[in-house]
C-alpha atoms as a PDB file:
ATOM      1  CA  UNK A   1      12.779  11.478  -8.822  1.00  0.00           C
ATOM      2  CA  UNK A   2      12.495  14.870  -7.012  1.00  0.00           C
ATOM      3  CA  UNK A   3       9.395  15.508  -5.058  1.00  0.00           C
ATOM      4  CA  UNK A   4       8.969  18.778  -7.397  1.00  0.00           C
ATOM      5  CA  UNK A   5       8.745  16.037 -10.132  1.00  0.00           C
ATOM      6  CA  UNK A   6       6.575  13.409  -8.584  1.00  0.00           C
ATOM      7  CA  UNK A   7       4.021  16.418  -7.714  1.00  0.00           C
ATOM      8  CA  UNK A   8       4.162  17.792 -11.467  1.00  0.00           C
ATOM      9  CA  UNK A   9       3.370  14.277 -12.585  1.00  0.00           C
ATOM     10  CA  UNK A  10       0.503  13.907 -10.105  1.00  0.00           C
ATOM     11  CA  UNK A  11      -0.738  17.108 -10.914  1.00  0.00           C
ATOM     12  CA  UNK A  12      -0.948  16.574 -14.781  1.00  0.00           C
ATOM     13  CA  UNK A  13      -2.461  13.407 -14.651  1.00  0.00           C
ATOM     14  CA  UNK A  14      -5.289  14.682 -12.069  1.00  0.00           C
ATOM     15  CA  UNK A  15      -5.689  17.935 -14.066  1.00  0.00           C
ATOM     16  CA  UNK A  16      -6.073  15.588 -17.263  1.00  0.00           C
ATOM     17  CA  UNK A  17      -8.555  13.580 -15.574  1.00  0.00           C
ATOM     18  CA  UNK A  18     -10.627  16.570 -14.235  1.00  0.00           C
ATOM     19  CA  UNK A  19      -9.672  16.213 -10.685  1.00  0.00           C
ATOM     20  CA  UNK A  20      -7.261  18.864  -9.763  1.00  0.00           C
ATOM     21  CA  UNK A  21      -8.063  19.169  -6.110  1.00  0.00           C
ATOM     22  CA  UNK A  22      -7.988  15.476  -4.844  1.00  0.00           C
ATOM     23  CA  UNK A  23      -5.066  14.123  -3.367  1.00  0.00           C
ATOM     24  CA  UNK A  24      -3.633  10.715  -2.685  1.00  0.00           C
ATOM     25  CA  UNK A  25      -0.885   9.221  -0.703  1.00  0.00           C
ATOM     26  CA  UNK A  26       2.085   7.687  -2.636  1.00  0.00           C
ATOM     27  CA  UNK A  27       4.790   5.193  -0.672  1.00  0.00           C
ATOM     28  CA  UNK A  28       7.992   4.040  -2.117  1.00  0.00           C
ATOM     29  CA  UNK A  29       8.801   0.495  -1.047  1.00  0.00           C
ATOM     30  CA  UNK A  30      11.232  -2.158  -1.642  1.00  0.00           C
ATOM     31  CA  UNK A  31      10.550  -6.066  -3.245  1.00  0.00           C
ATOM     32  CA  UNK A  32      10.078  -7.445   0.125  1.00  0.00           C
ATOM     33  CA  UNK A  33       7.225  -5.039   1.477  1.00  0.00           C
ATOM     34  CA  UNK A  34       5.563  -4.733  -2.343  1.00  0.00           C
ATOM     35  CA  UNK A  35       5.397  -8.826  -2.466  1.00  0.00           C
ATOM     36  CA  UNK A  36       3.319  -9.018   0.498  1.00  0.00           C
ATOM     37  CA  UNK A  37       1.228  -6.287   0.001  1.00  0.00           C
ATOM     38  CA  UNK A  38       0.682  -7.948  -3.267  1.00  0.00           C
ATOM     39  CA  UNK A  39       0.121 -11.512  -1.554  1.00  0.00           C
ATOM     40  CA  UNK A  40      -2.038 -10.382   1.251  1.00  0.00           C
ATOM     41  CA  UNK A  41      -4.276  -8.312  -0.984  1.00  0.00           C
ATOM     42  CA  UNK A  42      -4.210  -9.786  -4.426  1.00  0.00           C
ATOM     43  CA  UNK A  43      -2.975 -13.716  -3.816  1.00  0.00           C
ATOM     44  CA  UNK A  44       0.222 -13.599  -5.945  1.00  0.00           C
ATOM     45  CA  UNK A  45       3.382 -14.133  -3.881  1.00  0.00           C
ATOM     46  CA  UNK A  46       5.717 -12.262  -6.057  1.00  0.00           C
ATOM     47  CA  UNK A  47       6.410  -8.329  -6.348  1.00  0.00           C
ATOM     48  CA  UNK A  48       5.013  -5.632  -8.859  1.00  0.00           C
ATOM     49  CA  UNK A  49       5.890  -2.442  -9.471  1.00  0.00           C
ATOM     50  CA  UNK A  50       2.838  -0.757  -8.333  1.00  0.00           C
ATOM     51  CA  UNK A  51      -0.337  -1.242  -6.200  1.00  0.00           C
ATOM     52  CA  UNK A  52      -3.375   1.568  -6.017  1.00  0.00           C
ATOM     53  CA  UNK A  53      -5.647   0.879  -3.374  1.00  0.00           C
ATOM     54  CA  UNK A  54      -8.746   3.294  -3.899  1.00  0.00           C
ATOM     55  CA  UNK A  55     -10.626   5.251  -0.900  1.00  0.00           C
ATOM     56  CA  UNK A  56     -13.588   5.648  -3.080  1.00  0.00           C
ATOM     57  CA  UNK A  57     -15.018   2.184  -3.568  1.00  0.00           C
ATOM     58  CA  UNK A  58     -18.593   3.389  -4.440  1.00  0.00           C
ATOM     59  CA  UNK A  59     -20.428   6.929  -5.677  1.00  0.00           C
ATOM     60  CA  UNK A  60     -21.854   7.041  -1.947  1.00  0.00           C
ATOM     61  CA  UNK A  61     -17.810   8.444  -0.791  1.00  0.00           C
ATOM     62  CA  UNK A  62     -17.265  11.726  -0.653  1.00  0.00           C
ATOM     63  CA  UNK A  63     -13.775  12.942  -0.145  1.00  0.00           C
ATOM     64  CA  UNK A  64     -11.177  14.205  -2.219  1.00  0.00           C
ATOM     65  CA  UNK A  65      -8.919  11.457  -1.000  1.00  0.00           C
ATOM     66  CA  UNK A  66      -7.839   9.140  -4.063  1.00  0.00           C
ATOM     67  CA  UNK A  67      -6.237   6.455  -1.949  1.00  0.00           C
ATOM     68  CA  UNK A  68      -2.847   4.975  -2.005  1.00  0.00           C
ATOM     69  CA  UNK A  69      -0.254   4.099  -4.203  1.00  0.00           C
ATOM     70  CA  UNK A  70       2.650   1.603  -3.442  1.00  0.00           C
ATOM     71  CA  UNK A  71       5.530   1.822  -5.627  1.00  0.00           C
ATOM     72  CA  UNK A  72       8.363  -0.594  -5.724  1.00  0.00           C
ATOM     73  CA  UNK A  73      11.547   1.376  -6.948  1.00  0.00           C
ATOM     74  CA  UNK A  74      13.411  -1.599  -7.597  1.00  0.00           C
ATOM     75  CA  UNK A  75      11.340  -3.066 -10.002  1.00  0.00           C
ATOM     76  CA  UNK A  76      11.195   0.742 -11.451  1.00  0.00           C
ATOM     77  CA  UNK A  77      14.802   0.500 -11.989  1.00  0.00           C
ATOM     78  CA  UNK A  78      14.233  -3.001 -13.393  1.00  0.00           C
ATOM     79  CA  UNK A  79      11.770  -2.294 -15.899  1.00  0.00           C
ATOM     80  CA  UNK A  80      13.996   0.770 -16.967  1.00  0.00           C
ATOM     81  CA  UNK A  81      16.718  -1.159 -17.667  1.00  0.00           C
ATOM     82  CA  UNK A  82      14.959  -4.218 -19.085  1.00  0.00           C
ATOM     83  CA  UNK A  83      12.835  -1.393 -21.759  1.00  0.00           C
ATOM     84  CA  UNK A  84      16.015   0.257 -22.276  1.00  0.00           C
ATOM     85  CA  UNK A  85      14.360   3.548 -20.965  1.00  0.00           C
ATOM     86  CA  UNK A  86      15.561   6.178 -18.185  1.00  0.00           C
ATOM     87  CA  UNK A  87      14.462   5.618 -14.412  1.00  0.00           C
ATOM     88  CA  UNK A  88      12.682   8.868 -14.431  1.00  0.00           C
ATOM     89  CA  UNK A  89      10.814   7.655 -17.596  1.00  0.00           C
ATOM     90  CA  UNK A  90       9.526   4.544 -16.363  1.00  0.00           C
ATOM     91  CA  UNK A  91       8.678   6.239 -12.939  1.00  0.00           C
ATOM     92  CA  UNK A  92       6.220   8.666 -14.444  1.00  0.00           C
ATOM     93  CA  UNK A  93       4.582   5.773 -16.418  1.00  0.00           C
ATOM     94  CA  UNK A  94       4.219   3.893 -13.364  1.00  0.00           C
ATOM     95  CA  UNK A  95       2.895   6.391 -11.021  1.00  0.00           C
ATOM     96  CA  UNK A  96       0.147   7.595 -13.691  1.00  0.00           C
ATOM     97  CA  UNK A  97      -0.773   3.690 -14.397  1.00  0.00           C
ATOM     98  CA  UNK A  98      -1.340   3.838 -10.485  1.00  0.00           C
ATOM     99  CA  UNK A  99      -3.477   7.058 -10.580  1.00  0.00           C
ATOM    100  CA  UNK A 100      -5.706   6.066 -13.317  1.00  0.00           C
ATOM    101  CA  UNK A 101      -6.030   3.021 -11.053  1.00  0.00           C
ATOM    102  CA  UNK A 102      -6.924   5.115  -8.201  1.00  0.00           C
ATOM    103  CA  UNK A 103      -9.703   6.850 -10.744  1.00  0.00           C
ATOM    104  CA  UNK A 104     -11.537   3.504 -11.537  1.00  0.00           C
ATOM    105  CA  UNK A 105      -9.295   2.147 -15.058  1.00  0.00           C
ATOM    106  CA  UNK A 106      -8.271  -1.361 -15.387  1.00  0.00           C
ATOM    107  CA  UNK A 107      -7.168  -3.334 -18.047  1.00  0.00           C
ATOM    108  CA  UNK A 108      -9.079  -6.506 -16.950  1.00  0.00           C
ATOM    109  CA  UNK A 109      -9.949  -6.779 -20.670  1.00  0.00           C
ATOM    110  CA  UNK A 110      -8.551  -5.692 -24.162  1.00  0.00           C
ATOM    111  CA  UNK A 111     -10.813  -2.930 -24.405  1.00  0.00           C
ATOM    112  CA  UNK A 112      -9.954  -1.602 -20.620  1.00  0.00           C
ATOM    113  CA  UNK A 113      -6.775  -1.462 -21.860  1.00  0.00           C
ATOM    114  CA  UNK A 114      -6.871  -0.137 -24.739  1.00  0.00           C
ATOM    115  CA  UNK A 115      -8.493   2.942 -23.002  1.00  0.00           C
ATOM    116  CA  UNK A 116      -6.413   2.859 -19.931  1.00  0.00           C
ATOM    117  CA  UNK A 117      -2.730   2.483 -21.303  1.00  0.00           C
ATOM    118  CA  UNK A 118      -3.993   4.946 -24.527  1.00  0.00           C
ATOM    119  CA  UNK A 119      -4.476   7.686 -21.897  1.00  0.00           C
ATOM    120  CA  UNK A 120      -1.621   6.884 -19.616  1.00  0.00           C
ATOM    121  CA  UNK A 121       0.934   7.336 -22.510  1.00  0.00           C
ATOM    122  CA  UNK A 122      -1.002  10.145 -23.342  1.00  0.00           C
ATOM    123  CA  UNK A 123      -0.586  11.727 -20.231  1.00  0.00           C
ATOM    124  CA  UNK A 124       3.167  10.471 -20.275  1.00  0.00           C
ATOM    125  CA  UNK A 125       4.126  11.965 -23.625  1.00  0.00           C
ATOM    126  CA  UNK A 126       2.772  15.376 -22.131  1.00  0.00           C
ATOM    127  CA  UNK A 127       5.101  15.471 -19.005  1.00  0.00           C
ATOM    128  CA  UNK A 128       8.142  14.102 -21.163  1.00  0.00           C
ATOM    129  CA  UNK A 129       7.432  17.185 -23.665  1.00  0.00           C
ATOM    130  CA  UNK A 130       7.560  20.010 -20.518  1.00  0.00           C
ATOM    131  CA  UNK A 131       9.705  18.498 -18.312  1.00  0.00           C
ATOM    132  CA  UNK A 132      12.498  15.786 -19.315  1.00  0.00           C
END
């Protein structure tokens, strides 16, 4: 992914979400740094593709600072492969599933979910349609 992509992907999903002007930090990492940011943080000593750790805990924050976002690119190209679907594809998915993290969504239950991965295809079917 280009940086001109990752920022037009960051930039629809906060401009869908009504949040234009925040920002938020995004790393790329490997297995090995995602699995123990995953087991120090969550308790599961295995890797994921993506971690969102939110600056805004509470209403009583204000900054325009999101957070974080840890992405592991080899489980990206993993993922890709395993859904039959391009890298660049399953990149954009991934980073917006980390926004709307960032913004409060889970999918703790099957309602959460419903909402959260409704909106992040949503917002993924929009940047396929202008840019890929």
């Amino acid at each position: 992914m280009t940086n001109k992509a990752v920022g037009s992907i960051i930039g629809l999903t906060l401009k869908a979400l009504k949040k234009p002007n925040y920002e938020l930090s995004l790393h790329l990492v490997g297995d090995k740094k995602m699995r123990a940011l995953n087991r120090r943080w969550r308790g599961f000593n295995r890797t994921t593709d993506v971690l969102a750790f939110a600056a805004q805990e509470d209403a009583l924050t204000d900054s325009d600072d999101l957070g974080d976002i840890f992405i592991s690119v080899a489980q990206i190209k993993k993922q890709a492969k395993a859904r039959e679907l391009s890298y660049q594809e399953e990149f954009a998915r991934i980073l917006i599933h980390g926004i709307l993290h960032l913004l409060g969504f889970d999918h703790g239950t099957r309602a959460e979910e419903k909402k959260m991965f409704g909106l992040q295809e949503r917002i993924l079917n929009e940047y396929i349609t202008h840019n890929m």
